[in-house]
PDB file of N, CA and C in Angstrom:
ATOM      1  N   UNK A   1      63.718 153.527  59.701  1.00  0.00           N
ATOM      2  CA  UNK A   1      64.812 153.962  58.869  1.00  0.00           C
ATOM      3  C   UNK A   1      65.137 152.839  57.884  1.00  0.00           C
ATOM      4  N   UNK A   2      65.077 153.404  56.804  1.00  0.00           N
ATOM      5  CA  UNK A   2      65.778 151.747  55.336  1.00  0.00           C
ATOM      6  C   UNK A   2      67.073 151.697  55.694  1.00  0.00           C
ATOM      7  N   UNK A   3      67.340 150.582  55.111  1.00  0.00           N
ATOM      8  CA  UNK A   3      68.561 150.030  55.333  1.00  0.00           C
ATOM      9  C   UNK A   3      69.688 151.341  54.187  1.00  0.00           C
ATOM     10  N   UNK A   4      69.401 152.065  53.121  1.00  0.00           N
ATOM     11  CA  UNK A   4      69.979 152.731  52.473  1.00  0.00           C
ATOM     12  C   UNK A   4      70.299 154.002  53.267  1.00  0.00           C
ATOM     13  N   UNK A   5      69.479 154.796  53.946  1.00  0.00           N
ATOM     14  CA  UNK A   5      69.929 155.510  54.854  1.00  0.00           C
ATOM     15  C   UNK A   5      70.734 155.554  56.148  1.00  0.00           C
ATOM     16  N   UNK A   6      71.020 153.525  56.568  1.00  0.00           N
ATOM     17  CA  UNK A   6      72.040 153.000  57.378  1.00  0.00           C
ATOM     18  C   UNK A   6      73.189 152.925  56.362  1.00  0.00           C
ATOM     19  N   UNK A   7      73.280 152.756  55.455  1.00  0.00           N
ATOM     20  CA  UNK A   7      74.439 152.347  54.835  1.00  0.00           C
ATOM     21  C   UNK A   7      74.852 154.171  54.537  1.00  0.00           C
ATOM     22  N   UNK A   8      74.266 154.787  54.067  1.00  0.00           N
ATOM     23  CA  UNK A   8      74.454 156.435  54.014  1.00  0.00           C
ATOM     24  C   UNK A   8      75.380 156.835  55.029  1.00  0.00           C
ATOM     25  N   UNK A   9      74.844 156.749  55.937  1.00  0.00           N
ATOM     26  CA  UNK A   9      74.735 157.640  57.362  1.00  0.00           C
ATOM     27  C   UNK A   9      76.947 156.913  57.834  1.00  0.00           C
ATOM     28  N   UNK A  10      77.036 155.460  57.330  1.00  0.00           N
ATOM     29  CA  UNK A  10      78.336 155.096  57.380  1.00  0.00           C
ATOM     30  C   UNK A  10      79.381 155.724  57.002  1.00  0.00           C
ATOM     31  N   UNK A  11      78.632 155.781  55.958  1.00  0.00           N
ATOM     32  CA  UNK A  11      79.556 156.664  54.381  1.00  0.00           C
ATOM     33  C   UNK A  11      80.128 157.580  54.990  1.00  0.00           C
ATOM     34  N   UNK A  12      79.384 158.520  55.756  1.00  0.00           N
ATOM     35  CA  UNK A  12      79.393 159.835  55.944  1.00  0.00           C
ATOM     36  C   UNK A  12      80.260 159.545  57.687  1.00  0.00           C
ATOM     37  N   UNK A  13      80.002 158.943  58.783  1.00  0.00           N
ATOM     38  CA  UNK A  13      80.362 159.255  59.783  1.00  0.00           C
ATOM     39  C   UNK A  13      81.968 158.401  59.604  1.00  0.00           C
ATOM     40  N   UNK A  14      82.448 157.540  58.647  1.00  0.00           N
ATOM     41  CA  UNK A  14      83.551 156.796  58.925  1.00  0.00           C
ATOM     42  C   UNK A  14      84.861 157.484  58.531  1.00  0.00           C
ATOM     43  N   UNK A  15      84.935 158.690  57.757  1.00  0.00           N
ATOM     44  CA  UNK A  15      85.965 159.225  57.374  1.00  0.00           C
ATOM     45  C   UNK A  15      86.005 160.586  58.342  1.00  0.00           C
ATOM     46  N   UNK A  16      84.933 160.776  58.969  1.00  0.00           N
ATOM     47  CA  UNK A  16      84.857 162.048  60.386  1.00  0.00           C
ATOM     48  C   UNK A  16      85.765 161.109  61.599  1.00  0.00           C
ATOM     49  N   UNK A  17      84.982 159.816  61.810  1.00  0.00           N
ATOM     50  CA  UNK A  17      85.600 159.123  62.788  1.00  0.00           C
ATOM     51  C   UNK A  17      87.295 158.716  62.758  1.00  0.00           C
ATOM     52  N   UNK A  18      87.549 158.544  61.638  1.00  0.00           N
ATOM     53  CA  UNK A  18      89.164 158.351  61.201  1.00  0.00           C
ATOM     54  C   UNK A  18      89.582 159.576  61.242  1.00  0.00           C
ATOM     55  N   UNK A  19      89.096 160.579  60.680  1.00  0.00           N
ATOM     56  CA  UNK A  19      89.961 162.062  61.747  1.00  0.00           C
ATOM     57  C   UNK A  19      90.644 162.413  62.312  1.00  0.00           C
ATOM     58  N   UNK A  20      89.174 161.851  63.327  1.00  0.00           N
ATOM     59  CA  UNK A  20      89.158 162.396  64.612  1.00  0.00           C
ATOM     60  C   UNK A  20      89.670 161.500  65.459  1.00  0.00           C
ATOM     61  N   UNK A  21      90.352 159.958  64.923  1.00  0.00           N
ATOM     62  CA  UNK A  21      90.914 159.088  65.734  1.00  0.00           C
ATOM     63  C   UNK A  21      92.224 159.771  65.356  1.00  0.00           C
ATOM     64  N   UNK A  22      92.760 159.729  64.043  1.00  0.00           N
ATOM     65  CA  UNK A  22      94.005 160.321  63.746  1.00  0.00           C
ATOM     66  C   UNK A  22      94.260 161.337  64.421  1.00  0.00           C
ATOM     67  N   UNK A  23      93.688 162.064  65.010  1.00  0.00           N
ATOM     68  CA  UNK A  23      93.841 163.703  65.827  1.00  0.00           C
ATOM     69  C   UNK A  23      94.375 162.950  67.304  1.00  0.00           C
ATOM     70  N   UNK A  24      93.687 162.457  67.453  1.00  0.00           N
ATOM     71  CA  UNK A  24      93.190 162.029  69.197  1.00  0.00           C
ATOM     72  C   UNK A  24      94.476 160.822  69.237  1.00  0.00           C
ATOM     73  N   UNK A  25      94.610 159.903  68.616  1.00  0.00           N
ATOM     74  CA  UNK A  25      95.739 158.567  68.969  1.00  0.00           C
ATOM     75  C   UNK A  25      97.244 159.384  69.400  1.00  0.00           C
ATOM     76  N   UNK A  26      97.302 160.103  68.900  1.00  0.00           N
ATOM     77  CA  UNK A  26      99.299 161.147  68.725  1.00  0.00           C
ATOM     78  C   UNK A  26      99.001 161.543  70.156  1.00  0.00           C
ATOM     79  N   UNK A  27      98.037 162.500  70.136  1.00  0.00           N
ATOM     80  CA  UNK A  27      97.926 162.815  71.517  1.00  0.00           C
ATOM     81  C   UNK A  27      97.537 161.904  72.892  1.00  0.00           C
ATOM     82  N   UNK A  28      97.076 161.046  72.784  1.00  0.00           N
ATOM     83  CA  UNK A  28      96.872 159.900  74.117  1.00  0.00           C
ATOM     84  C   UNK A  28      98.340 159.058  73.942  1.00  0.00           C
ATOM     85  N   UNK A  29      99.527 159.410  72.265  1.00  0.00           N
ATOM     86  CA  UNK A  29     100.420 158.455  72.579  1.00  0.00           C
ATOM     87  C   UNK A  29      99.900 156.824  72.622  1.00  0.00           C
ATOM     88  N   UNK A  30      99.504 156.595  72.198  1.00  0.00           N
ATOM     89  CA  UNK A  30      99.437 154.966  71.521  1.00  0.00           C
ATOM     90  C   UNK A  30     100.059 154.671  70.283  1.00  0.00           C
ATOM     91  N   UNK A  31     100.348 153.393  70.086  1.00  0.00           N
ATOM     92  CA  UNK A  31     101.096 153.016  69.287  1.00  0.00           C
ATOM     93  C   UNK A  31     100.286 153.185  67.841  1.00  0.00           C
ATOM     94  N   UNK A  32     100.470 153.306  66.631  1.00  0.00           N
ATOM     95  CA  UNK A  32      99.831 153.112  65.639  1.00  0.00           C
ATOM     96  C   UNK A  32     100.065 151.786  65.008  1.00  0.00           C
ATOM     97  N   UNK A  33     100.999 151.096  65.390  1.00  0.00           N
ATOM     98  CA  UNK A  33     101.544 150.069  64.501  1.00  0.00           C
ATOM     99  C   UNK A  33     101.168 149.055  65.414  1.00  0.00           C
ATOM    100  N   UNK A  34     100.436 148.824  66.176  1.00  0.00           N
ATOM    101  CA  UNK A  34     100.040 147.887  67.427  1.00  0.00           C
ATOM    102  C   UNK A  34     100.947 146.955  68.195  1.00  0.00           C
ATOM    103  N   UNK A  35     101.690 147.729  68.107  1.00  0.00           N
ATOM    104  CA  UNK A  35     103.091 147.328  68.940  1.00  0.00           C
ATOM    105  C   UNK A  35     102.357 147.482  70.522  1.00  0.00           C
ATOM    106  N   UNK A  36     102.696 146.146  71.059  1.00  0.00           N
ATOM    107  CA  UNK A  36     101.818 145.936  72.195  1.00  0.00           C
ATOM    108  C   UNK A  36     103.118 145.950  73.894  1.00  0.00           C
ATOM    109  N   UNK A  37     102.654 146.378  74.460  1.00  0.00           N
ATOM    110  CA  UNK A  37     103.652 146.616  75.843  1.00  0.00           C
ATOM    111  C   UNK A  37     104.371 145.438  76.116  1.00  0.00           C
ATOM    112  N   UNK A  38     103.465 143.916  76.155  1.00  0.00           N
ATOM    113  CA  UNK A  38     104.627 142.932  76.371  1.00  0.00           C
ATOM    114  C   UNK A  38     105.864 142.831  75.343  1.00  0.00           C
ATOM    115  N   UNK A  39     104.964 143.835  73.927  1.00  0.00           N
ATOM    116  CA  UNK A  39     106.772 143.155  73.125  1.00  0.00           C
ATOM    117  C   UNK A  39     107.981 144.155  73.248  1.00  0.00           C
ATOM    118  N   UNK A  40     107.811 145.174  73.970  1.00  0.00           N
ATOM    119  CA  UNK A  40     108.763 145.744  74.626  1.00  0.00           C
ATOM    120  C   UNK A  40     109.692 145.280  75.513  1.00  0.00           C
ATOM    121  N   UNK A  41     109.086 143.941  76.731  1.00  0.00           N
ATOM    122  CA  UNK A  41     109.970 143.565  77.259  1.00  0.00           C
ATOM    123  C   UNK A  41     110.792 142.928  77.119  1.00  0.00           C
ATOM    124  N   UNK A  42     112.455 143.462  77.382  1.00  0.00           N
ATOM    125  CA  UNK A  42     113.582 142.628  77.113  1.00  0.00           C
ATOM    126  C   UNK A  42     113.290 141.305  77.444  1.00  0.00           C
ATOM    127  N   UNK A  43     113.986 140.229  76.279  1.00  0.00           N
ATOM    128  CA  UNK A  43     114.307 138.810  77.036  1.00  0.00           C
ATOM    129  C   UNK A  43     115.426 138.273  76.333  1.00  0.00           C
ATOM    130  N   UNK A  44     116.160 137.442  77.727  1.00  0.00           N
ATOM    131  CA  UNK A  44     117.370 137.640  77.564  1.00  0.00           C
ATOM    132  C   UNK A  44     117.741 135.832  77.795  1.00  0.00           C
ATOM    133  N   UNK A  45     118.732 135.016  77.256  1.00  0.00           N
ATOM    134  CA  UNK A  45     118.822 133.856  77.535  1.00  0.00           C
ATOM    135  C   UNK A  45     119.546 133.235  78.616  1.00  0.00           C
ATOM    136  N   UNK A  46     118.788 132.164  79.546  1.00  0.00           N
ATOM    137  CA  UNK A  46     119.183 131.926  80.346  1.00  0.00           C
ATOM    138  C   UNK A  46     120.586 131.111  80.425  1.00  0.00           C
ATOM    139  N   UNK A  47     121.664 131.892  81.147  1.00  0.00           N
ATOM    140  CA  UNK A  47     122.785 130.645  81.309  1.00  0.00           C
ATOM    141  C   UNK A  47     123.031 129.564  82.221  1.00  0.00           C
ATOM    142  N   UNK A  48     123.769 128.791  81.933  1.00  0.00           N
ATOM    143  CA  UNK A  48     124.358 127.807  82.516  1.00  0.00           C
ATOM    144  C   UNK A  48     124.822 128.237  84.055  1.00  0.00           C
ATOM    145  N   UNK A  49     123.937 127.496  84.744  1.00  0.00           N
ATOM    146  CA  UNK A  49     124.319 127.989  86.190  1.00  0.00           C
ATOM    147  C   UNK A  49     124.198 126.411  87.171  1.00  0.00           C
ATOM    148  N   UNK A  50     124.016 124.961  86.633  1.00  0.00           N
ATOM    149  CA  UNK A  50     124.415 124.013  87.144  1.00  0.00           C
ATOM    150  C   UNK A  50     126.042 123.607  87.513  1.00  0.00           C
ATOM    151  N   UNK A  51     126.006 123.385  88.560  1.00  0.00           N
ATOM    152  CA  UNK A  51     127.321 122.496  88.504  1.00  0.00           C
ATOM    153  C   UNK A  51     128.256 123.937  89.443  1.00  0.00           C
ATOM    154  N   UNK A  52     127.652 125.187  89.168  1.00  0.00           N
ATOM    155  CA  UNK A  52     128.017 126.436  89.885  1.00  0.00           C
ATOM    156  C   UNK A  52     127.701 126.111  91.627  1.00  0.00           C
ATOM    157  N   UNK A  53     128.559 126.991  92.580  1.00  0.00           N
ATOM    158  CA  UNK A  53     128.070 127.303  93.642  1.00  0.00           C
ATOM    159  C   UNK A  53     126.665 128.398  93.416  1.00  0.00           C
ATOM    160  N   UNK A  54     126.157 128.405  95.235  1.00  0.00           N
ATOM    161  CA  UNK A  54     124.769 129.208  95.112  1.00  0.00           C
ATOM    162  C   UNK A  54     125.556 130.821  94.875  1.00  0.00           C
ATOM    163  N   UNK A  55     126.688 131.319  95.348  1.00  0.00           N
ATOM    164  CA  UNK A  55     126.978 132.548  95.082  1.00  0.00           C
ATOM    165  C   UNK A  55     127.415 132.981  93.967  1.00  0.00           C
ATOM    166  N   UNK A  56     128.249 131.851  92.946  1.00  0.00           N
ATOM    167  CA  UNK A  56     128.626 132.301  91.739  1.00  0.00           C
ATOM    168  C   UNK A  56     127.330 131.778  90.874  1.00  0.00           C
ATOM    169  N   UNK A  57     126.360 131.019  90.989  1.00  0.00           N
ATOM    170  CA  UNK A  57     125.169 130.925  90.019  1.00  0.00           C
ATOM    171  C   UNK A  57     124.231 132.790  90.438  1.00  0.00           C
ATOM    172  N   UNK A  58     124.114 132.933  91.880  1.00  0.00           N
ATOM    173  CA  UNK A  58     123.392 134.104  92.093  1.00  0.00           C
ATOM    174  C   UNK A  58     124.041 135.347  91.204  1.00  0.00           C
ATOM    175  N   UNK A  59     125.789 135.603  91.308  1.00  0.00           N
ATOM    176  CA  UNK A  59     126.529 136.615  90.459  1.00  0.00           C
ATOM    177  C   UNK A  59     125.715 136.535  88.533  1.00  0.00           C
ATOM    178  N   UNK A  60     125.817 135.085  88.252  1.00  0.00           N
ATOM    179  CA  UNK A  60     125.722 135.386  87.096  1.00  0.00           C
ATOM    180  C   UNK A  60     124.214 135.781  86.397  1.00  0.00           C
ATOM    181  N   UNK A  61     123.152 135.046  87.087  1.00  0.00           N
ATOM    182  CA  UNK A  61     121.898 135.387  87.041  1.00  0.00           C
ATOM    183  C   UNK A  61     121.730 136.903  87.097  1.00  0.00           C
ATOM    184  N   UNK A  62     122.390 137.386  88.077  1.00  0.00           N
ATOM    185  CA  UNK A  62     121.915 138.648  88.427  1.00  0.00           C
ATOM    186  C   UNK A  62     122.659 139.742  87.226  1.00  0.00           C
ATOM    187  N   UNK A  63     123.431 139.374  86.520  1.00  0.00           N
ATOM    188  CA  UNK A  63     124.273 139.998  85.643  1.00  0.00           C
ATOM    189  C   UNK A  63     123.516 140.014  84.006  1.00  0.00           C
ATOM    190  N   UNK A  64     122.732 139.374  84.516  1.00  0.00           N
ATOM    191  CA  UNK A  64     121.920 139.684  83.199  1.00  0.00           C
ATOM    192  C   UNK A  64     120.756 139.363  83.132  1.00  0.00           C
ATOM    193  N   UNK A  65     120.445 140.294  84.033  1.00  0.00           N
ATOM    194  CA  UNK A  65     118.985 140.421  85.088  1.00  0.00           C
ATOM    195  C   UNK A  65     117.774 139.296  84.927  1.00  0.00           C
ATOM    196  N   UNK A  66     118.092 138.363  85.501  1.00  0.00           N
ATOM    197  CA  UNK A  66     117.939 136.959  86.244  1.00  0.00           C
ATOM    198  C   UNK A  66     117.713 137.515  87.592  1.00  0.00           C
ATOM    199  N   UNK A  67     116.770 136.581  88.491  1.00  0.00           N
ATOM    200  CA  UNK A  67     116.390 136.233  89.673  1.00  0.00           C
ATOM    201  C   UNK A  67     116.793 135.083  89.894  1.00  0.00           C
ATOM    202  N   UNK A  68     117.473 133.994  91.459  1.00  0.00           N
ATOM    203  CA  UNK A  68     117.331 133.243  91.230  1.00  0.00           C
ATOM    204  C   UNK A  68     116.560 132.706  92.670  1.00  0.00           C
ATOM    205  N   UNK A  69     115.993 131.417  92.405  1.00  0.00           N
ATOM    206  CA  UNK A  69     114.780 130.768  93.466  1.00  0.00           C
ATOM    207  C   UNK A  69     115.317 129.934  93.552  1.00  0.00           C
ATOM    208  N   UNK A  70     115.539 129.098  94.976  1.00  0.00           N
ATOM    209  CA  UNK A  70     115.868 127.994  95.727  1.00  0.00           C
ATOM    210  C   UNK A  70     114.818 127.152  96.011  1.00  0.00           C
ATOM    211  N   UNK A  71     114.975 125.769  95.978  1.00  0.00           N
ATOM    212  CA  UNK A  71     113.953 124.856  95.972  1.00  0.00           C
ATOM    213  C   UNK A  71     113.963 124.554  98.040  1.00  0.00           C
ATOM    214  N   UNK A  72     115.330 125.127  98.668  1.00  0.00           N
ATOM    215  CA  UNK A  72     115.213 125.393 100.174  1.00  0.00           C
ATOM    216  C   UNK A  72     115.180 127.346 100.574  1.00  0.00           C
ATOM    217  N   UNK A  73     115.097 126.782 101.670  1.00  0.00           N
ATOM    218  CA  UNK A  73     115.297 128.269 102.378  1.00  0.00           C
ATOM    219  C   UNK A  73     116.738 128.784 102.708  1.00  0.00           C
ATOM    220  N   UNK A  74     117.039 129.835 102.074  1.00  0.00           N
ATOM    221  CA  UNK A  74     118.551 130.236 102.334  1.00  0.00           C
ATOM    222  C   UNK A  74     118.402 131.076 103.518  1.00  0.00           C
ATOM    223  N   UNK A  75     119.435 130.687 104.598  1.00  0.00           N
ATOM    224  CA  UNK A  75     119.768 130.770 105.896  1.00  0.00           C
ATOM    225  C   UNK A  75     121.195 131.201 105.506  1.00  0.00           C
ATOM    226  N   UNK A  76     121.177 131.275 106.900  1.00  0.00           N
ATOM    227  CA  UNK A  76     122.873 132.001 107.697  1.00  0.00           C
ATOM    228  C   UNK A  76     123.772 130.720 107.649  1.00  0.00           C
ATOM    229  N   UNK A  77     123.108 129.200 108.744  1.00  0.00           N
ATOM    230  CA  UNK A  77     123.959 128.358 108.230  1.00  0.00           C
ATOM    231  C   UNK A  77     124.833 128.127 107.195  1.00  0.00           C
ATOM    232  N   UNK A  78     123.750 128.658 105.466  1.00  0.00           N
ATOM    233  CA  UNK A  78     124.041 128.092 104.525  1.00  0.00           C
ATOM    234  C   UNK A  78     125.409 128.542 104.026  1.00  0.00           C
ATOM    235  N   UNK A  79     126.279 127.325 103.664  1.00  0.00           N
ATOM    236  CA  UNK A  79     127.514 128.354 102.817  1.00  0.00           C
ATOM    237  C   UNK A  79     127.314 128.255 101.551  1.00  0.00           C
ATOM    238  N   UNK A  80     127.609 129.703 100.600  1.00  0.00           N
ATOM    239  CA  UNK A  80     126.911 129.926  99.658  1.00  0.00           C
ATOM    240  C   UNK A  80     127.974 129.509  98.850  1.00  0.00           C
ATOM    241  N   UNK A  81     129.416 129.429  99.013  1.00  0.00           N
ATOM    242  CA  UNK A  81     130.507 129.109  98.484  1.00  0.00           C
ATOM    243  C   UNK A  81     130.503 127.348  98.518  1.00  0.00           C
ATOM    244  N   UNK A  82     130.076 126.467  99.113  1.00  0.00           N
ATOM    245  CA  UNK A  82     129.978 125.274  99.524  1.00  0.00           C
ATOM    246  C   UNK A  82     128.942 124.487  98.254  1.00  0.00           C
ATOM    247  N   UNK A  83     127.690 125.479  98.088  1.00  0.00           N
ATOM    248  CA  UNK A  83     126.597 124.620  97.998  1.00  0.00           C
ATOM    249  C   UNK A  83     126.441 124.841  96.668  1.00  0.00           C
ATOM    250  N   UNK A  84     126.155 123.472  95.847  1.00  0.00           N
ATOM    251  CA  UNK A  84     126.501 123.348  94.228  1.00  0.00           C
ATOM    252  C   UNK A  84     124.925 123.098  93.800  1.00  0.00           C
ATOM    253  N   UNK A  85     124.711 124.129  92.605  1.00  0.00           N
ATOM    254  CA  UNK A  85     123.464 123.703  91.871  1.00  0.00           C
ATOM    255  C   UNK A  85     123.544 122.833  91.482  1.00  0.00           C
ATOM    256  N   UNK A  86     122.367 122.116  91.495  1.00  0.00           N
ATOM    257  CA  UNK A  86     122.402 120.662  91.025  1.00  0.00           C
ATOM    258  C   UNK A  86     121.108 120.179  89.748  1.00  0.00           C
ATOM    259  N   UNK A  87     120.166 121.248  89.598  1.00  0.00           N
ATOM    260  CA  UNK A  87     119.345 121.396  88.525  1.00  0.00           C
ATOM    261  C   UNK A  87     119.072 122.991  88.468  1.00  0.00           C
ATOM    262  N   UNK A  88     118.385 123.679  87.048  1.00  0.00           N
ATOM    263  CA  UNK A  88     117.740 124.534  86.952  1.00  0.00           C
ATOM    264  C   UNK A  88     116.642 124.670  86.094  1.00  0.00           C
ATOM    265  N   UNK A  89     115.714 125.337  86.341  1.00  0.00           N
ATOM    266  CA  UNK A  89     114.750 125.346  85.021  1.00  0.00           C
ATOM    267  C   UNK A  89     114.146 127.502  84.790  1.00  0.00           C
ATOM    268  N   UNK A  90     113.862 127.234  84.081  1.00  0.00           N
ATOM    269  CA  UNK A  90     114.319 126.943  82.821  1.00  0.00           C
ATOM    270  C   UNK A  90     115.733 126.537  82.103  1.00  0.00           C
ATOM    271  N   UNK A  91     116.144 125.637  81.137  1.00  0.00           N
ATOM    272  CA  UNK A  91     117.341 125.202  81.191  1.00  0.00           C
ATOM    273  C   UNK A  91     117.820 125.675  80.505  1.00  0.00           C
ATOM    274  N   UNK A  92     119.205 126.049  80.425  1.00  0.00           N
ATOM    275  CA  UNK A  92     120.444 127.062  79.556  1.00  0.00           C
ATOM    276  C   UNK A  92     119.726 126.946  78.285  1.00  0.00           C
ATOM    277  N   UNK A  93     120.120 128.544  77.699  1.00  0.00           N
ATOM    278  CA  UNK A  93     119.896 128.551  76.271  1.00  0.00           C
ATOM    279  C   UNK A  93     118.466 129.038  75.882  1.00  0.00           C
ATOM    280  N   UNK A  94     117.452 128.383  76.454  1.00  0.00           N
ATOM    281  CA  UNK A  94     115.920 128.944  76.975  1.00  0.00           C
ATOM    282  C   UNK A  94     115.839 130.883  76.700  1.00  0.00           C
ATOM    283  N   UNK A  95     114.748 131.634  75.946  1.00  0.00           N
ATOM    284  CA  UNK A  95     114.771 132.888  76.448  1.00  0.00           C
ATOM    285  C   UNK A  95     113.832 133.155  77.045  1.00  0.00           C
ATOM    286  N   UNK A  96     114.069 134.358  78.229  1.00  0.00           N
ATOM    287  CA  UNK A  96     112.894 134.657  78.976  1.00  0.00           C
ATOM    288  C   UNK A  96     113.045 136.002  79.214  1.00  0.00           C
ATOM    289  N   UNK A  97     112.117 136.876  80.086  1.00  0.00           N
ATOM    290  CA  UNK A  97     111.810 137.883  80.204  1.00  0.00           C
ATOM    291  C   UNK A  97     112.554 138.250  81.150  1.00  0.00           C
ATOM    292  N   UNK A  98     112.986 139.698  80.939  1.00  0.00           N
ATOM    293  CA  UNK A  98     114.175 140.113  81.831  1.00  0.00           C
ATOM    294  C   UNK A  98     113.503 140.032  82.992  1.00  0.00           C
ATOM    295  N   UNK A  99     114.476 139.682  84.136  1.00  0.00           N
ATOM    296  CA  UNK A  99     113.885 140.188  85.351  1.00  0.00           C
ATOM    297  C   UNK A  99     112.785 138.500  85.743  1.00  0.00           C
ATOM    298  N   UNK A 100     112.833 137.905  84.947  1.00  0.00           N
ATOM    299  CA  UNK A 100     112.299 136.247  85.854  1.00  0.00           C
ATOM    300  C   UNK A 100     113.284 135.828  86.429  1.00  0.00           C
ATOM    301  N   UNK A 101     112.065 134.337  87.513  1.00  0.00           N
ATOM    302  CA  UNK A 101     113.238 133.943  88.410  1.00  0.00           C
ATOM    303  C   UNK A 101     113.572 132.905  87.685  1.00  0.00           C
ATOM    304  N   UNK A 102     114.747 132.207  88.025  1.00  0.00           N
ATOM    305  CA  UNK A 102     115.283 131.313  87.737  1.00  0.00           C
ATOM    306  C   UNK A 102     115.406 130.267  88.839  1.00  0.00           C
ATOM    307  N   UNK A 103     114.367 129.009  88.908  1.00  0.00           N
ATOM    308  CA  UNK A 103     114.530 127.701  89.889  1.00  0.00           C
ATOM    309  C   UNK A 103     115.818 127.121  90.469  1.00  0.00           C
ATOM    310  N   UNK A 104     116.317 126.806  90.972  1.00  0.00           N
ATOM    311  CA  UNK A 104     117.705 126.038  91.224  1.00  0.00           C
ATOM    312  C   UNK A 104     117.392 125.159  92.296  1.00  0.00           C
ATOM    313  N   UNK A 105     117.676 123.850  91.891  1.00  0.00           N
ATOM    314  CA  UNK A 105     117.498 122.724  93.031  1.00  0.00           C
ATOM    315  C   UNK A 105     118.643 122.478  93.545  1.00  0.00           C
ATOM    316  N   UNK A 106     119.434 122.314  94.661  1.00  0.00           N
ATOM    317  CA  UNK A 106     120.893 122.160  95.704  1.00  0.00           C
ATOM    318  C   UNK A 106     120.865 121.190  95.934  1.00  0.00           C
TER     319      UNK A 106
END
């Protein structure tokens, strides 16, 4: 086959193929504008939760859907009213994805 009958044969199948993608994309529902699934997810900025107890840093995390992670194991002993954050990371102000955890060292 010459290379003129490859370049032909383009001509002809690339405006069938755009079609028939235009037909087919609406219906499978994909984005056209390549708007991609991670940039859908909310992210929201982390607050100030040093210097807080573990129950009022847990209230506020969770209020604006924050997780939060302990650098110990929270027990029954623990009083949650007692025990003061003493670092976090990511640090206030930071944005992240709804629904991450948030570190806290006691």
């Amino acid at each position: 086959m010459s290379s003129d009958k490859i370049h032909q044969a383009g001509a002809v199948a690339a405006p069938v193929g755009g079609q028939v993608l235009s037909e087919v994309l609406p219906y499978l529902e994909l984005q056209k504008d390549n708007e991609k699934e991670e940039d859908k997810i909310e992210q929201v900025v982390v607050p100030e939760v040093r210097e807080t107890n573990l129950k009022e840093a847990t209230k506020i995390l969770k209020e604006v859907g924050l997780e939060i992670e302990t650098n110990i194991e929270i027990t029954e002993e623990i009083n949650k009213e007692e025990t003061i954050i003493k670092e976090q990371i990511p640090k206030p102000g930071i944005k992240v994805n709804k629904g991450s955890k948030i570190r806290v060292e006691i």
